[in-house]
PDB file of N, CA and C in Angstrom:
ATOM      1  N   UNK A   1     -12.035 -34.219 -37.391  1.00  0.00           N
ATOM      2  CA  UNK A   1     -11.849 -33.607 -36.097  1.00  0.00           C
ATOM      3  C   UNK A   1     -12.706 -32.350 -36.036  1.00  0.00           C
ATOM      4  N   UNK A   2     -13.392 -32.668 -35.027  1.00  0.00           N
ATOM      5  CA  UNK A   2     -14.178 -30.998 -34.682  1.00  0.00           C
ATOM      6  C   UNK A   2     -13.392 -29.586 -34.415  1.00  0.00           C
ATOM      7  N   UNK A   3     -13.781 -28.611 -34.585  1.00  0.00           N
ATOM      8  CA  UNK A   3     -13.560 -27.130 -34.299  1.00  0.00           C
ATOM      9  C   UNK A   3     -12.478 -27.551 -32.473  1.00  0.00           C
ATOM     10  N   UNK A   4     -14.004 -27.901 -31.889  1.00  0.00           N
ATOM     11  CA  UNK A   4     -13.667 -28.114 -30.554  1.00  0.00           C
ATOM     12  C   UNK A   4     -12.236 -28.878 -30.041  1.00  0.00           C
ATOM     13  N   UNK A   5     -12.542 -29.815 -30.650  1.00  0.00           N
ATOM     14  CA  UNK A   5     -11.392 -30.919 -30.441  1.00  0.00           C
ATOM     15  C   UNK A   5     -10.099 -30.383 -30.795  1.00  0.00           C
ATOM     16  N   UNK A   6      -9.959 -29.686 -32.124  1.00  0.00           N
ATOM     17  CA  UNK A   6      -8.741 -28.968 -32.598  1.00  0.00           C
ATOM     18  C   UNK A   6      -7.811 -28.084 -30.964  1.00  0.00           C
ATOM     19  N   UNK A   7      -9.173 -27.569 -30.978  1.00  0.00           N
ATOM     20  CA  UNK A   7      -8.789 -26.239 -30.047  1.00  0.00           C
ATOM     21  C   UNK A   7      -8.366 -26.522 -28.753  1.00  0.00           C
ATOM     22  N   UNK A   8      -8.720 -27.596 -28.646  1.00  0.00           N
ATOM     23  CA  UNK A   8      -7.955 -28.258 -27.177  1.00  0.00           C
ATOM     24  C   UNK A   8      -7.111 -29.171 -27.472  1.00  0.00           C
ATOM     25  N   UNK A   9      -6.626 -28.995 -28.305  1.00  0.00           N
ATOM     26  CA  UNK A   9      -5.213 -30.238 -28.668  1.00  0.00           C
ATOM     27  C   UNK A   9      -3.844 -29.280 -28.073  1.00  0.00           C
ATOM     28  N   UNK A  10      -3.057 -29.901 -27.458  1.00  0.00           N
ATOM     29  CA  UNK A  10      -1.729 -29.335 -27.149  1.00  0.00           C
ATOM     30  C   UNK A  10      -1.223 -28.425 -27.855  1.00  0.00           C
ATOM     31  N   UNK A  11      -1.088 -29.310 -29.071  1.00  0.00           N
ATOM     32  CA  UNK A  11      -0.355 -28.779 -30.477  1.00  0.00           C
ATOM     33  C   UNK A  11      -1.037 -27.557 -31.239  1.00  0.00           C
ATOM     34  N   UNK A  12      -1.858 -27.009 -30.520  1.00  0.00           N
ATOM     35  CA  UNK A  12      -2.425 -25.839 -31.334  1.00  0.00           C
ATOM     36  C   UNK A  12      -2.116 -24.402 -30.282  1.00  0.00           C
ATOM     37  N   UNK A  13      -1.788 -23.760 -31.468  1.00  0.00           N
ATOM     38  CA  UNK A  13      -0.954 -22.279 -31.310  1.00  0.00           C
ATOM     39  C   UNK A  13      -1.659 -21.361 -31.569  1.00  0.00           C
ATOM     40  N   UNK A  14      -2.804 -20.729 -30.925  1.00  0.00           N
ATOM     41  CA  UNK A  14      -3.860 -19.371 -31.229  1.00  0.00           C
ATOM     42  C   UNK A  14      -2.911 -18.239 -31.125  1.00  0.00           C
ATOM     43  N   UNK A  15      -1.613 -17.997 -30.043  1.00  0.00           N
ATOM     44  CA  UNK A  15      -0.784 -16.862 -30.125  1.00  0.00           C
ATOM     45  C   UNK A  15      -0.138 -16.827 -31.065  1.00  0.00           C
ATOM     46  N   UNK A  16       0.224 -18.010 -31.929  1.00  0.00           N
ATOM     47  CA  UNK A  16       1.131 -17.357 -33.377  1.00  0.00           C
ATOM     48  C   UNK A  16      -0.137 -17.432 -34.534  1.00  0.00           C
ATOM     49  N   UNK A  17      -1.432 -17.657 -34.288  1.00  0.00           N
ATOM     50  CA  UNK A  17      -2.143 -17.998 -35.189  1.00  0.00           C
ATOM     51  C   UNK A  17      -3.033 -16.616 -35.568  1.00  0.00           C
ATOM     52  N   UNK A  18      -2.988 -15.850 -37.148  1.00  0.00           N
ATOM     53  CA  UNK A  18      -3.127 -14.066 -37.210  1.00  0.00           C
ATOM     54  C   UNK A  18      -4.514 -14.650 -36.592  1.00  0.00           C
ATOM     55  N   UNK A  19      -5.506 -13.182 -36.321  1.00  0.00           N
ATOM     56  CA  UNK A  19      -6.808 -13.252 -35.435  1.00  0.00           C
ATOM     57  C   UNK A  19      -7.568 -14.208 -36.889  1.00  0.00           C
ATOM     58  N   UNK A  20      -7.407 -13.264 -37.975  1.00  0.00           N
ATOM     59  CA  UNK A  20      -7.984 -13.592 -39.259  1.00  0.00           C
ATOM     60  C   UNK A  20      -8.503 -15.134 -39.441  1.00  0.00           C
ATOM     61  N   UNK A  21      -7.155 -15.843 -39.199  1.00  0.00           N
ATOM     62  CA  UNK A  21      -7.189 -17.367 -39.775  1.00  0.00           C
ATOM     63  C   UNK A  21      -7.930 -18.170 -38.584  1.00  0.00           C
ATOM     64  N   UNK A  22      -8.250 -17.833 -36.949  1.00  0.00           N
ATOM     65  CA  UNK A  22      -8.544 -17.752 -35.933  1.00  0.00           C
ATOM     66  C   UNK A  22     -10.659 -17.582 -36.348  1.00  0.00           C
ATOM     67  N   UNK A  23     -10.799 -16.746 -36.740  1.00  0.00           N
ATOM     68  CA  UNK A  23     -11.940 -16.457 -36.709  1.00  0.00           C
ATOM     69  C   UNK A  23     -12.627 -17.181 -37.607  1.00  0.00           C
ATOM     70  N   UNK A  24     -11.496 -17.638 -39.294  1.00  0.00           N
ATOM     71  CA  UNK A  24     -12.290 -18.300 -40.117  1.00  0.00           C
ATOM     72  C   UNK A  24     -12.160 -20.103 -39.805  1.00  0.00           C
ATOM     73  N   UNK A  25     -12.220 -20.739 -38.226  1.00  0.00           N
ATOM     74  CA  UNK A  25     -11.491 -22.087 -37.994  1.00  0.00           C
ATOM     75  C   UNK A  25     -10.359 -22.540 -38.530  1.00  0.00           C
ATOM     76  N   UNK A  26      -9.217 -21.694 -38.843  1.00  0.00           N
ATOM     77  CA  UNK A  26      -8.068 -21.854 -38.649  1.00  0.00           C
ATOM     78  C   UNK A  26      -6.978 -22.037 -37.461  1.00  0.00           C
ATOM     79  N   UNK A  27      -6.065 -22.730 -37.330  1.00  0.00           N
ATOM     80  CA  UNK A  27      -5.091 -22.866 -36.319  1.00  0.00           C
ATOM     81  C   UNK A  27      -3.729 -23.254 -36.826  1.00  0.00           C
ATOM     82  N   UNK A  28      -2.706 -22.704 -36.174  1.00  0.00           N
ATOM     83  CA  UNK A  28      -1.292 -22.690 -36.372  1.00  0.00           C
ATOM     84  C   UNK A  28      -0.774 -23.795 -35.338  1.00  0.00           C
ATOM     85  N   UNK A  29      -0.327 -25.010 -35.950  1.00  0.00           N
ATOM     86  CA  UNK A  29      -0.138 -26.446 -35.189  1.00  0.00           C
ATOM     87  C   UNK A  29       1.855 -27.170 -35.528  1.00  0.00           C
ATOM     88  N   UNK A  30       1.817 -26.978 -33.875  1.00  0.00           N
ATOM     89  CA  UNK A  30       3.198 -27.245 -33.929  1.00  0.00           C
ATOM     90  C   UNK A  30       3.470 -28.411 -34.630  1.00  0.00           C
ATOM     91  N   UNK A  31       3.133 -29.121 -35.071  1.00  0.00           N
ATOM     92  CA  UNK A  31       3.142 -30.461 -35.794  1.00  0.00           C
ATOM     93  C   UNK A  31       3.738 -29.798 -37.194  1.00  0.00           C
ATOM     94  N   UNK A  32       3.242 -28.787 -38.009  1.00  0.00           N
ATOM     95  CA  UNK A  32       3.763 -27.966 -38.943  1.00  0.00           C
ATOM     96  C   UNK A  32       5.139 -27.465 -38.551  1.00  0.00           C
ATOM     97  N   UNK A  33       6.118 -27.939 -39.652  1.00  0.00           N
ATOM     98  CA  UNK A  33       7.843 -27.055 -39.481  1.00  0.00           C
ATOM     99  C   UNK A  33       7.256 -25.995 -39.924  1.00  0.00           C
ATOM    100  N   UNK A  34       6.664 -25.412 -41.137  1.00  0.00           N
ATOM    101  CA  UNK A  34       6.330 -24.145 -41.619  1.00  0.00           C
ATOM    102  C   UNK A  34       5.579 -23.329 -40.835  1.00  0.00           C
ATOM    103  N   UNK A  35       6.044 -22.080 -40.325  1.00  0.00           N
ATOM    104  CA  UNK A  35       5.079 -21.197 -39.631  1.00  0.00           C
ATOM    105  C   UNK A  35       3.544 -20.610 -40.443  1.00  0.00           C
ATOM    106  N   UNK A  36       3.366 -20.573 -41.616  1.00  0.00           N
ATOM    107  CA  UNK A  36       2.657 -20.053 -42.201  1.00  0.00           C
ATOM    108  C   UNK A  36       1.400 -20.579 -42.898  1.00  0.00           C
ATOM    109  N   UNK A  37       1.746 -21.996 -42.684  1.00  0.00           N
ATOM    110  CA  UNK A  37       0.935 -23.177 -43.100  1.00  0.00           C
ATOM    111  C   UNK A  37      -0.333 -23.472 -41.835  1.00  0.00           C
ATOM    112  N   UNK A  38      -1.503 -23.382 -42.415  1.00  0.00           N
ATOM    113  CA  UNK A  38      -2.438 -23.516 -41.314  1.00  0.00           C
ATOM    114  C   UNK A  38      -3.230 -24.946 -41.440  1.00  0.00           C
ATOM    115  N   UNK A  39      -3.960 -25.288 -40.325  1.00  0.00           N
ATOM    116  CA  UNK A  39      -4.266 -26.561 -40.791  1.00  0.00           C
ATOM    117  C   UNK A  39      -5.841 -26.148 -40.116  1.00  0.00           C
ATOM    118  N   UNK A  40      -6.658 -26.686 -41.111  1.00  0.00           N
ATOM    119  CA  UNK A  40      -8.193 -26.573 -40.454  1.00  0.00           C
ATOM    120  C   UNK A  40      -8.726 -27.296 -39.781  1.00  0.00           C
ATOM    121  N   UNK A  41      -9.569 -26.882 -38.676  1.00  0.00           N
ATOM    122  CA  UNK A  41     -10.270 -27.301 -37.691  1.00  0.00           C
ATOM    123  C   UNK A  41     -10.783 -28.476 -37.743  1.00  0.00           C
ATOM    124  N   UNK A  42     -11.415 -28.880 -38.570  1.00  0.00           N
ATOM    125  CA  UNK A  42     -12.589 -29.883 -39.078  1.00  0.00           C
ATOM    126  C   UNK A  42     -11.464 -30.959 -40.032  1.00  0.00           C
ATOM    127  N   UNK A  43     -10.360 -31.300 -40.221  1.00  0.00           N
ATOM    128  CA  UNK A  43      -9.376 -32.351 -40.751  1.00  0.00           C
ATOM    129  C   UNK A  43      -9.356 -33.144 -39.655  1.00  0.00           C
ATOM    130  N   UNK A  44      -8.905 -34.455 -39.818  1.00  0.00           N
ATOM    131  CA  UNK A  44      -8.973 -35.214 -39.110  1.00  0.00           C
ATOM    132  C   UNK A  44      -7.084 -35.355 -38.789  1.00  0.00           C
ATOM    133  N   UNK A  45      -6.730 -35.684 -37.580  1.00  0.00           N
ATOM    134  CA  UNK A  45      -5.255 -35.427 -37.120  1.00  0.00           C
ATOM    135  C   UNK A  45      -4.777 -36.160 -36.250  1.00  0.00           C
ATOM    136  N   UNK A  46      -3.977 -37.197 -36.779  1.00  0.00           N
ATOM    137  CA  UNK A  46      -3.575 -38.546 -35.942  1.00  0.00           C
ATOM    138  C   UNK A  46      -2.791 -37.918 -34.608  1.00  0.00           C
ATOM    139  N   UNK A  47      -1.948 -36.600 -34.520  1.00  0.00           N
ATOM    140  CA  UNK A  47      -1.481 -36.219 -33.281  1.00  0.00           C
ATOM    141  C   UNK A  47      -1.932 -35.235 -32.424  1.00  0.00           C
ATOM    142  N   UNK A  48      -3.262 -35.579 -32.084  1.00  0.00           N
ATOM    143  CA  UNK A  48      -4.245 -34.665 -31.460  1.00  0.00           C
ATOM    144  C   UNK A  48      -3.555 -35.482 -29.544  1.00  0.00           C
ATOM    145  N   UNK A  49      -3.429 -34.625 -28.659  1.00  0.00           N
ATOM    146  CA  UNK A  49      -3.333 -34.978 -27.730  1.00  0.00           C
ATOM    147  C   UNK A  49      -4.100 -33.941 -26.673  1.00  0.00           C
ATOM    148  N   UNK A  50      -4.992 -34.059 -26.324  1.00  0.00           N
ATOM    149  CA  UNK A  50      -5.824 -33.184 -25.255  1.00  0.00           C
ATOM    150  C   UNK A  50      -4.828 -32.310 -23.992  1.00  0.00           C
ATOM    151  N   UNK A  51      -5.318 -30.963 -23.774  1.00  0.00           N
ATOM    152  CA  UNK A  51      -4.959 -30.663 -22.907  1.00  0.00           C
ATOM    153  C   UNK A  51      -6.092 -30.212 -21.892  1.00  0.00           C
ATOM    154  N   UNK A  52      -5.224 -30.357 -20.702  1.00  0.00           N
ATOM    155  CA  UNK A  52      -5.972 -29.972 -19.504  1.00  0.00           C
ATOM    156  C   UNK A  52      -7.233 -29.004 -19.593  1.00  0.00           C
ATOM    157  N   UNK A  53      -8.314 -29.078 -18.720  1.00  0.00           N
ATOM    158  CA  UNK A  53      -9.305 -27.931 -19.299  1.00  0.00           C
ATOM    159  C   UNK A  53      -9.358 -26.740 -18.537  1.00  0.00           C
ATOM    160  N   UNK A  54      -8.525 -26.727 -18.038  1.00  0.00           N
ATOM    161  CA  UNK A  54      -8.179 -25.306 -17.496  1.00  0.00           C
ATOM    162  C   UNK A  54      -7.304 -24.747 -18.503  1.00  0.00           C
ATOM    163  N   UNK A  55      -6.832 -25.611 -19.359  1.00  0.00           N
ATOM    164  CA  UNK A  55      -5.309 -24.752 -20.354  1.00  0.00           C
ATOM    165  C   UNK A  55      -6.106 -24.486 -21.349  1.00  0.00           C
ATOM    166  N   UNK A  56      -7.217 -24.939 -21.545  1.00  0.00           N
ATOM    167  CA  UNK A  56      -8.382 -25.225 -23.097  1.00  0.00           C
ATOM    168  C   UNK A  56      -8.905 -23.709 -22.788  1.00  0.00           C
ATOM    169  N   UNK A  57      -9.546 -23.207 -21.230  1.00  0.00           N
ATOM    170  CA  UNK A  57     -10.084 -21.974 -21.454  1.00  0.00           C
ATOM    171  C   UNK A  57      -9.241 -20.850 -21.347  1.00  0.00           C
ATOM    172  N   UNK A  58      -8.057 -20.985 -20.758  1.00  0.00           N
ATOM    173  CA  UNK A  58      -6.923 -19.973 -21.163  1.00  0.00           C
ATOM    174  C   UNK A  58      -7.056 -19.714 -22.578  1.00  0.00           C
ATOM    175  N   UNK A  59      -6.409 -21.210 -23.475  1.00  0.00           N
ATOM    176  CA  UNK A  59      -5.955 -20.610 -24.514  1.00  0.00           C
ATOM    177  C   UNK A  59      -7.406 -19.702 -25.975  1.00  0.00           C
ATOM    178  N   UNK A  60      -8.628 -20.474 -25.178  1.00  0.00           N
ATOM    179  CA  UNK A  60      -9.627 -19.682 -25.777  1.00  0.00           C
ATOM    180  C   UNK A  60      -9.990 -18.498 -25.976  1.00  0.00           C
ATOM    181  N   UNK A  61      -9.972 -18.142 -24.347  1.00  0.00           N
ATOM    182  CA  UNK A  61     -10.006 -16.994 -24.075  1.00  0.00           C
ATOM    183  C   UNK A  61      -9.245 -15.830 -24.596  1.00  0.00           C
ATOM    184  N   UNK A  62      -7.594 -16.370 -25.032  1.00  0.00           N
ATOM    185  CA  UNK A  62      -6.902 -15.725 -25.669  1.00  0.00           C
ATOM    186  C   UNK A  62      -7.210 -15.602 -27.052  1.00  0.00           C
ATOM    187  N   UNK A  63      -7.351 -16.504 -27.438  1.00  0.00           N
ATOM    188  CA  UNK A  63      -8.171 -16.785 -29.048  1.00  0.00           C
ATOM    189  C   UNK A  63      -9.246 -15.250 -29.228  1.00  0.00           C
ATOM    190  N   UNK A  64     -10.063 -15.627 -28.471  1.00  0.00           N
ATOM    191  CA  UNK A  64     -11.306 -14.852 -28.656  1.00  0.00           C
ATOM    192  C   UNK A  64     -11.075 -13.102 -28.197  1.00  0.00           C
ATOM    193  N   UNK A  65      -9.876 -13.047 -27.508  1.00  0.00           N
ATOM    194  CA  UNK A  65      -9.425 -11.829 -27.248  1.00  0.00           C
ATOM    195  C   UNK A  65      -8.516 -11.038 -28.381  1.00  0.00           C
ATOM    196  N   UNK A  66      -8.165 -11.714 -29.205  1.00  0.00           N
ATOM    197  CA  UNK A  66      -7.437 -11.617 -30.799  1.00  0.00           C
ATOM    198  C   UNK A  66      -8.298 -11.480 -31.499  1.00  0.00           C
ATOM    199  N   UNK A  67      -8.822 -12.142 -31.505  1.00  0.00           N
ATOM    200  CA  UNK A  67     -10.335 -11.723 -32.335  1.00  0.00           C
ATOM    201  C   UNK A  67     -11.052 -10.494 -32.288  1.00  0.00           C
ATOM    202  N   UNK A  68     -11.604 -10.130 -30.626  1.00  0.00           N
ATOM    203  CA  UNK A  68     -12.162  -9.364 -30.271  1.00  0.00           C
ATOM    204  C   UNK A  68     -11.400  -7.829 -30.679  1.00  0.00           C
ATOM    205  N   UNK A  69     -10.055  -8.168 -30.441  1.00  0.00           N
ATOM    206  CA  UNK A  69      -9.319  -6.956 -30.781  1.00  0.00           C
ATOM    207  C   UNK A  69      -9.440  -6.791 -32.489  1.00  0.00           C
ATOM    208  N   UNK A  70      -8.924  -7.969 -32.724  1.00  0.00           N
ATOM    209  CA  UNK A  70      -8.879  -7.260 -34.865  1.00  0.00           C
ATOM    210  C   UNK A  70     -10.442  -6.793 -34.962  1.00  0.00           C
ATOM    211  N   UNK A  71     -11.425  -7.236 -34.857  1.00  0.00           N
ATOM    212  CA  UNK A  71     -12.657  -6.329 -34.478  1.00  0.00           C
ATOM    213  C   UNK A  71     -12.895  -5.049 -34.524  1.00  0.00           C
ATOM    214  N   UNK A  72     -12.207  -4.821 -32.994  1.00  0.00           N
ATOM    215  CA  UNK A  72     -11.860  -3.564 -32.580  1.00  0.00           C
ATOM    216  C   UNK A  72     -11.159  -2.753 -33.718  1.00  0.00           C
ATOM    217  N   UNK A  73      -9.844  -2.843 -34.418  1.00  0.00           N
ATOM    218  CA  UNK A  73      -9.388  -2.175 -35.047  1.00  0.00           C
ATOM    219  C   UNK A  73      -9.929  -1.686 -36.343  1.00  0.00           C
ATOM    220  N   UNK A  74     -10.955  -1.948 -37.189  1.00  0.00           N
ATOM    221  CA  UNK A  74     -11.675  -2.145 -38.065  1.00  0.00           C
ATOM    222  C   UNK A  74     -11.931  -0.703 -37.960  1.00  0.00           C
TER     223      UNK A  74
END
């Protein structure tokens, strides 16, 4: 599974996901019971279900605004 593809799956959580694990293609995926367990971008993931692409640049945008901030704090 691509970066891309990850990031528009339903099941992926950039607001519980730290900026850190975010920046290195990490994502926090409700499919995981464990909060702390990350699953990488580029694995391949039988419960990938697409979301809308208006919800894809929300949740990017938020992504990249977590980012932008741990940045900032440096």
């Amino acid at each position: 599974m691509s970066t891309g593809r990850c990031k528009s799956c339903q099941l992926w959580q950039p607001e519980s996901t730290p900026p850190r694990m975010l920046q290195q293609g990490y994502a926090s995926c409700k499919r995981l019971k464990v909060s702390w367990r990350f699953v990488s971008a580029e694995s391949h993931c039988p419960h990938y279900t697409e979301l809308p692409a208006d919800q894809v640049e929300a949740r990017r945008a938020a992504a990249a605004a977590a980012i932008k901030q741990m940045k900032g704090a440096k």
